[in-house]
PDB file of N, CA and C in Angstrom:
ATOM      1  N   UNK A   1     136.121  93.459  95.289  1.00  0.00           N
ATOM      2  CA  UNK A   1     136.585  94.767  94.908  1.00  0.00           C
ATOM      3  C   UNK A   1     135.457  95.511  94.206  1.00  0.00           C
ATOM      4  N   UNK A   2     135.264  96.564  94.573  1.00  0.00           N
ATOM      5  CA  UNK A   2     133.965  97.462  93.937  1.00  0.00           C
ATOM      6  C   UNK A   2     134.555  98.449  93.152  1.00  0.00           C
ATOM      7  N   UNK A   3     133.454  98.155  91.710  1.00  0.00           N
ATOM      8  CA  UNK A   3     134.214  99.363  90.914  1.00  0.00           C
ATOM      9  C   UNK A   3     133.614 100.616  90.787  1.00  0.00           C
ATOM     10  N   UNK A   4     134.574 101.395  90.486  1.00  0.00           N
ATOM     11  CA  UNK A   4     134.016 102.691  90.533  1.00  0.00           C
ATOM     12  C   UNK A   4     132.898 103.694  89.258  1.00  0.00           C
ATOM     13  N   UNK A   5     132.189 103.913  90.084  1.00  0.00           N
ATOM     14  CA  UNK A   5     131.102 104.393  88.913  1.00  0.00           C
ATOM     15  C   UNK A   5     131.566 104.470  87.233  1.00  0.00           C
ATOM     16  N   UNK A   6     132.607 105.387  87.488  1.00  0.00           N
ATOM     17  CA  UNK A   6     133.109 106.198  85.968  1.00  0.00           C
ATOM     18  C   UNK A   6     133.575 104.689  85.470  1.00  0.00           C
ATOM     19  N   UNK A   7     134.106 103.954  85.984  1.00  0.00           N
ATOM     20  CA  UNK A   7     134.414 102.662  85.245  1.00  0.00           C
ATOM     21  C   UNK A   7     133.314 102.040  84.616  1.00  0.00           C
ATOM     22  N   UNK A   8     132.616 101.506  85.113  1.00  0.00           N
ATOM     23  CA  UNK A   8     131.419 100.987  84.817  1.00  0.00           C
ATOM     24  C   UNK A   8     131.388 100.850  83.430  1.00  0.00           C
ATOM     25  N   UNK A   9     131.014 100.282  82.398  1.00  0.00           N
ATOM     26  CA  UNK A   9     130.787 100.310  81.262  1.00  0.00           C
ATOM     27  C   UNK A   9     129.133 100.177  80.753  1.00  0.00           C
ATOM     28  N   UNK A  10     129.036 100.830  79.636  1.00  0.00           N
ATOM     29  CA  UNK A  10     127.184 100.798  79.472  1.00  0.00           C
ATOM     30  C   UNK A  10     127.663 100.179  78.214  1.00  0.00           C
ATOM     31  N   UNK A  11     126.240  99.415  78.815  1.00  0.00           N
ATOM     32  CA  UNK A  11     125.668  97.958  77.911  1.00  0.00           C
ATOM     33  C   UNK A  11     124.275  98.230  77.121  1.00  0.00           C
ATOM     34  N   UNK A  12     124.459  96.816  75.571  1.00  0.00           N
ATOM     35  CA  UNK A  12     122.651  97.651  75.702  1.00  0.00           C
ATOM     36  C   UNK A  12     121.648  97.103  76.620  1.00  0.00           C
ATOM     37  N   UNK A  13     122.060  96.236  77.367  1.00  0.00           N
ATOM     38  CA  UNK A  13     121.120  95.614  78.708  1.00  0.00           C
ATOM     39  C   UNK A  13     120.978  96.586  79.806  1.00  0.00           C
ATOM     40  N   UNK A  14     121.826  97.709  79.803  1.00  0.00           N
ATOM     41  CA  UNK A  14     121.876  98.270  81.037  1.00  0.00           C
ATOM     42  C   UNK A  14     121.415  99.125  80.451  1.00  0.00           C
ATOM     43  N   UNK A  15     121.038  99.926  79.521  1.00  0.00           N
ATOM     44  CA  UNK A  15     120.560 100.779  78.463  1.00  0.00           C
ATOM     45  C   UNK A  15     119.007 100.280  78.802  1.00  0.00           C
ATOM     46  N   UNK A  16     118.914  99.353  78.100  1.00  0.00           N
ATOM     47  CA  UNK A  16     117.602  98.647  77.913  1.00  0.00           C
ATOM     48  C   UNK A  16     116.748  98.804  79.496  1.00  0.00           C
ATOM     49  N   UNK A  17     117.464  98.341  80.663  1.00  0.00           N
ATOM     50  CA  UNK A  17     116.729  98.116  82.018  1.00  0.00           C
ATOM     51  C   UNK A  17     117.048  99.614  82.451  1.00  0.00           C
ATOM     52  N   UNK A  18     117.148 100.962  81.951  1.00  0.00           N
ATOM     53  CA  UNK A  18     116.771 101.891  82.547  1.00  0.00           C
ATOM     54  C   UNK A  18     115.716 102.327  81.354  1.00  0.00           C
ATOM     55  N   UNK A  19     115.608 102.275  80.051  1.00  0.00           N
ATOM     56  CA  UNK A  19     114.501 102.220  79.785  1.00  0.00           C
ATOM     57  C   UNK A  19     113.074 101.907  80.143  1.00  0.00           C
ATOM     58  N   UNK A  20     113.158 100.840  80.474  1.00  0.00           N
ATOM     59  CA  UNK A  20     112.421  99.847  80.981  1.00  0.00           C
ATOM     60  C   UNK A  20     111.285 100.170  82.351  1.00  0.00           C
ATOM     61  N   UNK A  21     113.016 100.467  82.904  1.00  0.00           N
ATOM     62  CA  UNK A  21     112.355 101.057  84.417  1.00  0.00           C
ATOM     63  C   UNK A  21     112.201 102.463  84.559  1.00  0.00           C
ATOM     64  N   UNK A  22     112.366 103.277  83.796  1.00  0.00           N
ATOM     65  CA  UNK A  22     111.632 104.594  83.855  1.00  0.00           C
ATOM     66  C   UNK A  22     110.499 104.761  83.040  1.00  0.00           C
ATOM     67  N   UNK A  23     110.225 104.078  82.216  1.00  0.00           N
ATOM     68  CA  UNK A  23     108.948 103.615  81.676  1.00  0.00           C
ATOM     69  C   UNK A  23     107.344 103.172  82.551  1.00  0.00           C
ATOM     70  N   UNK A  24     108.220 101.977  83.721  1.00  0.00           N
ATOM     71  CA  UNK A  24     107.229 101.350  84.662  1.00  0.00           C
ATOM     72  C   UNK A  24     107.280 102.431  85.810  1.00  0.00           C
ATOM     73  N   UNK A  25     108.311 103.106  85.750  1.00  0.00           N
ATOM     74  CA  UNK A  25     108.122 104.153  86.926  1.00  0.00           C
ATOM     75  C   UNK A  25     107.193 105.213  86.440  1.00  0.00           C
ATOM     76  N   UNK A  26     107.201 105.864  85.271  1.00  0.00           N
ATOM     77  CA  UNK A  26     105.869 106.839  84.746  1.00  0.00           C
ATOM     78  C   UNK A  26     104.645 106.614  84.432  1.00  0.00           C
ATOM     79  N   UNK A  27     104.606 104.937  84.626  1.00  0.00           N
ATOM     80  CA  UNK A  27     103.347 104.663  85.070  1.00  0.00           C
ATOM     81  C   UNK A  27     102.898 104.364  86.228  1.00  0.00           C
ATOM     82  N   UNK A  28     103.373 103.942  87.060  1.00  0.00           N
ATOM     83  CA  UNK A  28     103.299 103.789  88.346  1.00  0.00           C
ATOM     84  C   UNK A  28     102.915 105.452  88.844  1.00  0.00           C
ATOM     85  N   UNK A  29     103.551 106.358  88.492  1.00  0.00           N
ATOM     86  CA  UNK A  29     103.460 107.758  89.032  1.00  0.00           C
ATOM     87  C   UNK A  29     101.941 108.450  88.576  1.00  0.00           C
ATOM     88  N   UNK A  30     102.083 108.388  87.130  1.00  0.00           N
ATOM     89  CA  UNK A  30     100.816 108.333  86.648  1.00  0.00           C
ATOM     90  C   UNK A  30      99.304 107.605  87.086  1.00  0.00           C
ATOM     91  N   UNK A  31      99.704 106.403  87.877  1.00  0.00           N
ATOM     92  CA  UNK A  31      98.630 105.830  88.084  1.00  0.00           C
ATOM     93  C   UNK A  31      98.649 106.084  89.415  1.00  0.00           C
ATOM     94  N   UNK A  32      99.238 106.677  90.207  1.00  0.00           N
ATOM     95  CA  UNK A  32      99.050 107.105  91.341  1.00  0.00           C
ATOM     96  C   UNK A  32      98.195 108.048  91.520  1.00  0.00           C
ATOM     97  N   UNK A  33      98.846 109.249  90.584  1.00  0.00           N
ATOM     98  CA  UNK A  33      97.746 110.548  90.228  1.00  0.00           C
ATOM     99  C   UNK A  33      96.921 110.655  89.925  1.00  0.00           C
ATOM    100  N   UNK A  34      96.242 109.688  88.791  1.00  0.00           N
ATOM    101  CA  UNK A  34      95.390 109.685  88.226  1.00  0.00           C
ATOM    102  C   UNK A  34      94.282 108.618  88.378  1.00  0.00           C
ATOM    103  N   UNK A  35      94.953 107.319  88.633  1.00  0.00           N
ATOM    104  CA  UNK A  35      93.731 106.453  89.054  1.00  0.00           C
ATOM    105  C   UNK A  35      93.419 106.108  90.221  1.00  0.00           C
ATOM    106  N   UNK A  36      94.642 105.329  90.842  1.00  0.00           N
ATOM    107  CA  UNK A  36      94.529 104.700  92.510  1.00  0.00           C
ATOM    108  C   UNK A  36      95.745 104.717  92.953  1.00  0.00           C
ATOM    109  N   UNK A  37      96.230 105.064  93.977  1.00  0.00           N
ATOM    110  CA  UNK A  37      97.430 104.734  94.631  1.00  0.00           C
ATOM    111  C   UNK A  37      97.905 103.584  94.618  1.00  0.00           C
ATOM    112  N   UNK A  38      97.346 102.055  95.020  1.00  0.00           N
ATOM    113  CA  UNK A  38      97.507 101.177  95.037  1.00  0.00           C
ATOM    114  C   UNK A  38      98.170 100.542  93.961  1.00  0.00           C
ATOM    115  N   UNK A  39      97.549 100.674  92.404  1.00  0.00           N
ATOM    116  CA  UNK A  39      98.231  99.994  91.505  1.00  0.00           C
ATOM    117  C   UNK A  39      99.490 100.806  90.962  1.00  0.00           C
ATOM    118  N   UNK A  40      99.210 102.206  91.483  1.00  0.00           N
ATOM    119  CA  UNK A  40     100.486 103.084  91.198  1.00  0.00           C
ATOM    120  C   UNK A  40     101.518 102.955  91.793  1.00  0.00           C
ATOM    121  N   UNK A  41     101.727 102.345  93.250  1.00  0.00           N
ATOM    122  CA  UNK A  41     102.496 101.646  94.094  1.00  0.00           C
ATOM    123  C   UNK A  41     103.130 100.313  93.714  1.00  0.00           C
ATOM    124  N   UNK A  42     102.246  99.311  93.159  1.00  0.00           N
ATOM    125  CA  UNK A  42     102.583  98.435  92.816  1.00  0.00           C
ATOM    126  C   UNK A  42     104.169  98.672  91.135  1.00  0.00           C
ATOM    127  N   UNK A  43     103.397  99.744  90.576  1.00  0.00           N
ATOM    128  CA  UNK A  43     104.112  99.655  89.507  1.00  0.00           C
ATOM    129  C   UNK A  43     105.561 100.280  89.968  1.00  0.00           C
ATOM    130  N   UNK A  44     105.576 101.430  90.902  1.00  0.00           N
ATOM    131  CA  UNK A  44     106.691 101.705  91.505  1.00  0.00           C
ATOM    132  C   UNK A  44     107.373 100.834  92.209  1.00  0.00           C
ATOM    133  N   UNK A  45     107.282  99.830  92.626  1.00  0.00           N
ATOM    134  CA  UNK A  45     107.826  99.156  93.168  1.00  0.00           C
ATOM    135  C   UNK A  45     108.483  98.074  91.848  1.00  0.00           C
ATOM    136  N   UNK A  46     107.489  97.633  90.937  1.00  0.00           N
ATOM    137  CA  UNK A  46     107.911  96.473  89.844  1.00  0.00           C
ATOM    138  C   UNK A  46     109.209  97.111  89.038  1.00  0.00           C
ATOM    139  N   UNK A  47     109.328  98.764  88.724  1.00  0.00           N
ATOM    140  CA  UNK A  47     110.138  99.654  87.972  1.00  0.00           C
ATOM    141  C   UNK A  47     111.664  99.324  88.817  1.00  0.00           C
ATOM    142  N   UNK A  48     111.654  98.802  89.948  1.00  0.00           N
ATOM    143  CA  UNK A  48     112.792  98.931  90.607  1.00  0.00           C
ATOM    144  C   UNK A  48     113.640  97.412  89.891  1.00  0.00           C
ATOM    145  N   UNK A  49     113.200  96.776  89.636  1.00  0.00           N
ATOM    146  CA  UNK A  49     114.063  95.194  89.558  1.00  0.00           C
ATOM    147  C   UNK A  49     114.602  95.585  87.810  1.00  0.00           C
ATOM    148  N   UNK A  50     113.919  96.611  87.100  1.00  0.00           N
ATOM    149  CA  UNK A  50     114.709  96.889  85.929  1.00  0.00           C
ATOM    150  C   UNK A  50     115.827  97.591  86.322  1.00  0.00           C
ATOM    151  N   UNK A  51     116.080  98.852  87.166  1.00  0.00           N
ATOM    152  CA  UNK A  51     117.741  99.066  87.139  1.00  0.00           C
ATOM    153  C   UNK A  51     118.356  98.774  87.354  1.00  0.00           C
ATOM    154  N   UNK A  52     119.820  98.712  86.935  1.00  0.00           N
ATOM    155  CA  UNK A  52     120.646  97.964  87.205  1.00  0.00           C
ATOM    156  C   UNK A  52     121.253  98.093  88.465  1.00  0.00           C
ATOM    157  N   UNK A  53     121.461  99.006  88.853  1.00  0.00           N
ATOM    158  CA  UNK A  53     122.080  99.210  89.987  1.00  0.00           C
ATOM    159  C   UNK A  53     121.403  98.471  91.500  1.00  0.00           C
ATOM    160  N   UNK A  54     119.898  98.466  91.395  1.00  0.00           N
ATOM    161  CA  UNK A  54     119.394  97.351  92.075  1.00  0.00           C
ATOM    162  C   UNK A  54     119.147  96.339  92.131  1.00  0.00           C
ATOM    163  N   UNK A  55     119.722  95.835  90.868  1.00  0.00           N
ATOM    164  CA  UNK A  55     119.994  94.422  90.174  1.00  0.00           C
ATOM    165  C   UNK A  55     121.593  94.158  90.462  1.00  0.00           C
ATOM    166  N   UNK A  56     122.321  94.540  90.759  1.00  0.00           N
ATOM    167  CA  UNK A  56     124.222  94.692  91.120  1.00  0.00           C
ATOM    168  C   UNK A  56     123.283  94.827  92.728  1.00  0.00           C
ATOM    169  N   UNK A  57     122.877  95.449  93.110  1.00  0.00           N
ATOM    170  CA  UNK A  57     122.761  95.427  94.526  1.00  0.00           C
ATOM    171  C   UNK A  57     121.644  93.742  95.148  1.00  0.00           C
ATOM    172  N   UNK A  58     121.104  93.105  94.553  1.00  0.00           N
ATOM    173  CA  UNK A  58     120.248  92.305  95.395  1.00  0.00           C
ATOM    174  C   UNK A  58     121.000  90.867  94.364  1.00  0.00           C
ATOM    175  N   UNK A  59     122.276  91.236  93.187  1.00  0.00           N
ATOM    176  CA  UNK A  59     122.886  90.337  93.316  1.00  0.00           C
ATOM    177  C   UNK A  59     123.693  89.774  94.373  1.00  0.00           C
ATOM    178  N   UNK A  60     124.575  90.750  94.829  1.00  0.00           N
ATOM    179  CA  UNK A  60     125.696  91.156  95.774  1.00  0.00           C
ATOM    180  C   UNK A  60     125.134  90.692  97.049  1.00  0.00           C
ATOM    181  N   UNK A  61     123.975  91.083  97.372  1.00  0.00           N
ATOM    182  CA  UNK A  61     123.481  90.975  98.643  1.00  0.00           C
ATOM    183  C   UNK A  61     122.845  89.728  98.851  1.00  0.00           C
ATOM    184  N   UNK A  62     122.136  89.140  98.166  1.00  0.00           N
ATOM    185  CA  UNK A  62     121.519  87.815  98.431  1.00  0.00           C
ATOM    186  C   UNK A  62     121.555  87.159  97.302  1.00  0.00           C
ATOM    187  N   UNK A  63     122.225  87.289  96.513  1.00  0.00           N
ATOM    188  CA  UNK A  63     122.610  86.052  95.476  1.00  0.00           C
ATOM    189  C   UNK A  63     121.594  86.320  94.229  1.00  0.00           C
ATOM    190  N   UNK A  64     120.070  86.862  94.677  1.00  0.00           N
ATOM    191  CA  UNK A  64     119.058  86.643  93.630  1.00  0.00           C
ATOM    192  C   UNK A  64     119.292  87.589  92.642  1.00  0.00           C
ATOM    193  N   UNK A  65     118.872  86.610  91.531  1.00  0.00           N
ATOM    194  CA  UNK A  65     119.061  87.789  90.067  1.00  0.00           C
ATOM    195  C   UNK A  65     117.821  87.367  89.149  1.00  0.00           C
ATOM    196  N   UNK A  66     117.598  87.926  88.972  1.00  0.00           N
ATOM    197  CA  UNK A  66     116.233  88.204  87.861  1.00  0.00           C
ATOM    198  C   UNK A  66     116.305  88.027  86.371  1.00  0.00           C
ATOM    199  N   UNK A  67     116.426  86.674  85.770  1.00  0.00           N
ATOM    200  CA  UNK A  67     116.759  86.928  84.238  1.00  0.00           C
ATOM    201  C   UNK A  67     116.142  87.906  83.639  1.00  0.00           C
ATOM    202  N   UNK A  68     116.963  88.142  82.441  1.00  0.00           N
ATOM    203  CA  UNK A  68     116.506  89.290  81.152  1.00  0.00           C
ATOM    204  C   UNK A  68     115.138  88.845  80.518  1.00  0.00           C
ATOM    205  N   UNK A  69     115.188  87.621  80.284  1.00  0.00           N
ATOM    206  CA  UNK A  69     113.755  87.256  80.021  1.00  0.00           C
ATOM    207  C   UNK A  69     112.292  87.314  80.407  1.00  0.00           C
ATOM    208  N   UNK A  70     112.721  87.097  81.842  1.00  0.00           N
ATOM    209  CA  UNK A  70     111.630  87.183  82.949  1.00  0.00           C
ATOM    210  C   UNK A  70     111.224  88.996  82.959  1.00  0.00           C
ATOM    211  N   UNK A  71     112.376  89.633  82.650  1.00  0.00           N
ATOM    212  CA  UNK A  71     111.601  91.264  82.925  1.00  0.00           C
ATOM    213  C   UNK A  71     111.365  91.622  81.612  1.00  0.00           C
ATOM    214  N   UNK A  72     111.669  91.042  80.439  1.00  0.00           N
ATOM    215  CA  UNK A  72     110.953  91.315  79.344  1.00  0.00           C
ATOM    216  C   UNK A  72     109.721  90.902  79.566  1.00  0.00           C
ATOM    217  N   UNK A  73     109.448  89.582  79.767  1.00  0.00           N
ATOM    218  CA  UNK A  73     107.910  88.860  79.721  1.00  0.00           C
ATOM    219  C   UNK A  73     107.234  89.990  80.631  1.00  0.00           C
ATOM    220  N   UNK A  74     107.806  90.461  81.905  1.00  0.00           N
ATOM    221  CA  UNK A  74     107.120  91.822  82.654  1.00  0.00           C
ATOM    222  C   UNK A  74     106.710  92.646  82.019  1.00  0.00           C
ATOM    223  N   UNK A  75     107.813  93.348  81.288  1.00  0.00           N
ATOM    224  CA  UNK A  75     107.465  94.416  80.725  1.00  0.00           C
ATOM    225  C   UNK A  75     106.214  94.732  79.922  1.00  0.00           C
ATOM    226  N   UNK A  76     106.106  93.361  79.268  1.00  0.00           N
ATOM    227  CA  UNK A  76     105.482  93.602  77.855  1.00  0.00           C
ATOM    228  C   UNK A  76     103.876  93.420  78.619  1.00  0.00           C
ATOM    229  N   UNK A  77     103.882  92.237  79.554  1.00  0.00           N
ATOM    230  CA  UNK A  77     102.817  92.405  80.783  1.00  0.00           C
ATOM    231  C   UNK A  77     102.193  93.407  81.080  1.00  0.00           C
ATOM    232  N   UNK A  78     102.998  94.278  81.830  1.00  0.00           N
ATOM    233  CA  UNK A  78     102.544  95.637  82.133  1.00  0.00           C
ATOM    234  C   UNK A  78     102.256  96.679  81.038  1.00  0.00           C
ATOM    235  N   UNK A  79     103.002  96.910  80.178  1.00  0.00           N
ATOM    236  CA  UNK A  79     102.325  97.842  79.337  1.00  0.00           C
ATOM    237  C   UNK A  79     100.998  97.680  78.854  1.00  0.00           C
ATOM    238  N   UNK A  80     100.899  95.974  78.275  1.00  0.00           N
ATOM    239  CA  UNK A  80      99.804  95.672  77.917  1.00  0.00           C
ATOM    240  C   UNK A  80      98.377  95.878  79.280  1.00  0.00           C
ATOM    241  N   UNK A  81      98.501  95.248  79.725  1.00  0.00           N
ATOM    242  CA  UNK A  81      97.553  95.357  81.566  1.00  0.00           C
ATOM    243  C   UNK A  81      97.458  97.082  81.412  1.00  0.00           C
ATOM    244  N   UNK A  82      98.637  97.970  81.602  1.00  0.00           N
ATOM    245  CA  UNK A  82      98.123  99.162  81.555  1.00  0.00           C
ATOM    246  C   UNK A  82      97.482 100.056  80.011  1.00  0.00           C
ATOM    247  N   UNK A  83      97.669  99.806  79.011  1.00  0.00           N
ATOM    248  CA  UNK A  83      96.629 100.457  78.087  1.00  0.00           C
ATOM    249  C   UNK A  83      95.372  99.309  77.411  1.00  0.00           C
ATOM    250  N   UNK A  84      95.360  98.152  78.248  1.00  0.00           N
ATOM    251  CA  UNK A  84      94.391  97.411  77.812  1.00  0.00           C
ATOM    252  C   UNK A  84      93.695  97.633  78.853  1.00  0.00           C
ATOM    253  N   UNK A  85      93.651  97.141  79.690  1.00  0.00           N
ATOM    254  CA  UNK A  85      92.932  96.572  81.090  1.00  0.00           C
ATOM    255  C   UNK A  85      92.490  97.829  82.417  1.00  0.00           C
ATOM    256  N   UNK A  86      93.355  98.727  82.106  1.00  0.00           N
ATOM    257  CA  UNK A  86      93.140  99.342  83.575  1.00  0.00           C
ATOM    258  C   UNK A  86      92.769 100.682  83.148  1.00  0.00           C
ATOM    259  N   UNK A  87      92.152 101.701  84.513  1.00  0.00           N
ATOM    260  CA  UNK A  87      91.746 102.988  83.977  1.00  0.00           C
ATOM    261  C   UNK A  87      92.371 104.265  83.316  1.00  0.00           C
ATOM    262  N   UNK A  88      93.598 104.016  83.456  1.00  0.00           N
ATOM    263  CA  UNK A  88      94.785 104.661  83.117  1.00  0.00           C
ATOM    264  C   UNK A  88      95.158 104.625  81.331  1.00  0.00           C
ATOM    265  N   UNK A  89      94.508 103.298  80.852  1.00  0.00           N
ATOM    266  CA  UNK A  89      94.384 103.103  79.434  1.00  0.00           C
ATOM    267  C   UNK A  89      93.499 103.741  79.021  1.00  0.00           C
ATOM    268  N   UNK A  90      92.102 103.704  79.350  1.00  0.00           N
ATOM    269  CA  UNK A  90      90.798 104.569  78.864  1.00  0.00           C
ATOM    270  C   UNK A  90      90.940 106.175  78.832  1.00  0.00           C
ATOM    271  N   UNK A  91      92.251 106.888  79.762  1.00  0.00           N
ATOM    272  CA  UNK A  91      92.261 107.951  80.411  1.00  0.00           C
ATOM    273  C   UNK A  91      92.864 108.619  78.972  1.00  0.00           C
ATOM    274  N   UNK A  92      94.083 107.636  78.267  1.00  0.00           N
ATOM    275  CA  UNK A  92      94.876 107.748  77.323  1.00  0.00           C
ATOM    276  C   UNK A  92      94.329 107.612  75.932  1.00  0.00           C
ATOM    277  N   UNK A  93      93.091 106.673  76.067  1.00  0.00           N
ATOM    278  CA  UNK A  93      92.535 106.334  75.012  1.00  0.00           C
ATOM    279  C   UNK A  93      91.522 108.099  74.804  1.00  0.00           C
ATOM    280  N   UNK A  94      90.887 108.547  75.692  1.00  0.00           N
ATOM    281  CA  UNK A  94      90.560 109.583  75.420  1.00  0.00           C
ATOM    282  C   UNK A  94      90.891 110.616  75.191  1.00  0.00           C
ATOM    283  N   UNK A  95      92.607 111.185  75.057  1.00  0.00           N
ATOM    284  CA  UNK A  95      93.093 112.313  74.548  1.00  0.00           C
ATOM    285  C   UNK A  95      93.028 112.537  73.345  1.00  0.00           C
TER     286      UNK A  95
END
């Protein structure tokens, strides 16, 4: 039985993974524009396994689910990789 949107209840996990993933999505966008397509692609694509709704969808559909842990340890990954490591940090470091 599928429930209906307005039902739905917000969580702070579901709170948290659209944070999350509009976070990795404005960098991903950002690093598209500004540095390389490639790693800006990559991050658009990583931003997707934080919402929930594609997390309810690739439960439903193939069973796989992604612990909370595992996309924290991501998260904190990527932010770091992007204002440490990549050109997109230096870009930021210079404003």
């Amino acid at each position: 039985m599928k429930e209906n949107a307005m039902q739905r209840k917000t969580t702070p996990s579901s709170i948290i993974g659209w944070v999350f993933g509009i976070i990795v999505f404005a960098i991903g966008v950002a690093n598209v524009f500004l540095v390389h397509p490639v790693p800006g692609i990559v991050y658009l694509f990583l931003s997707l396994i934080y919402f929930p709704p594609v997390n309810a969808f690739l439960k439903e559909k193939t069973g796989f689910y992604i612990p909370g842990v595992i996309k924290i340890i991501l998260g904190i990954i990527i932010i770091q990789f992007t204002l440490g490591v990549s050109d997109l940090g230096d870009m930021i470091d210079d404003l």
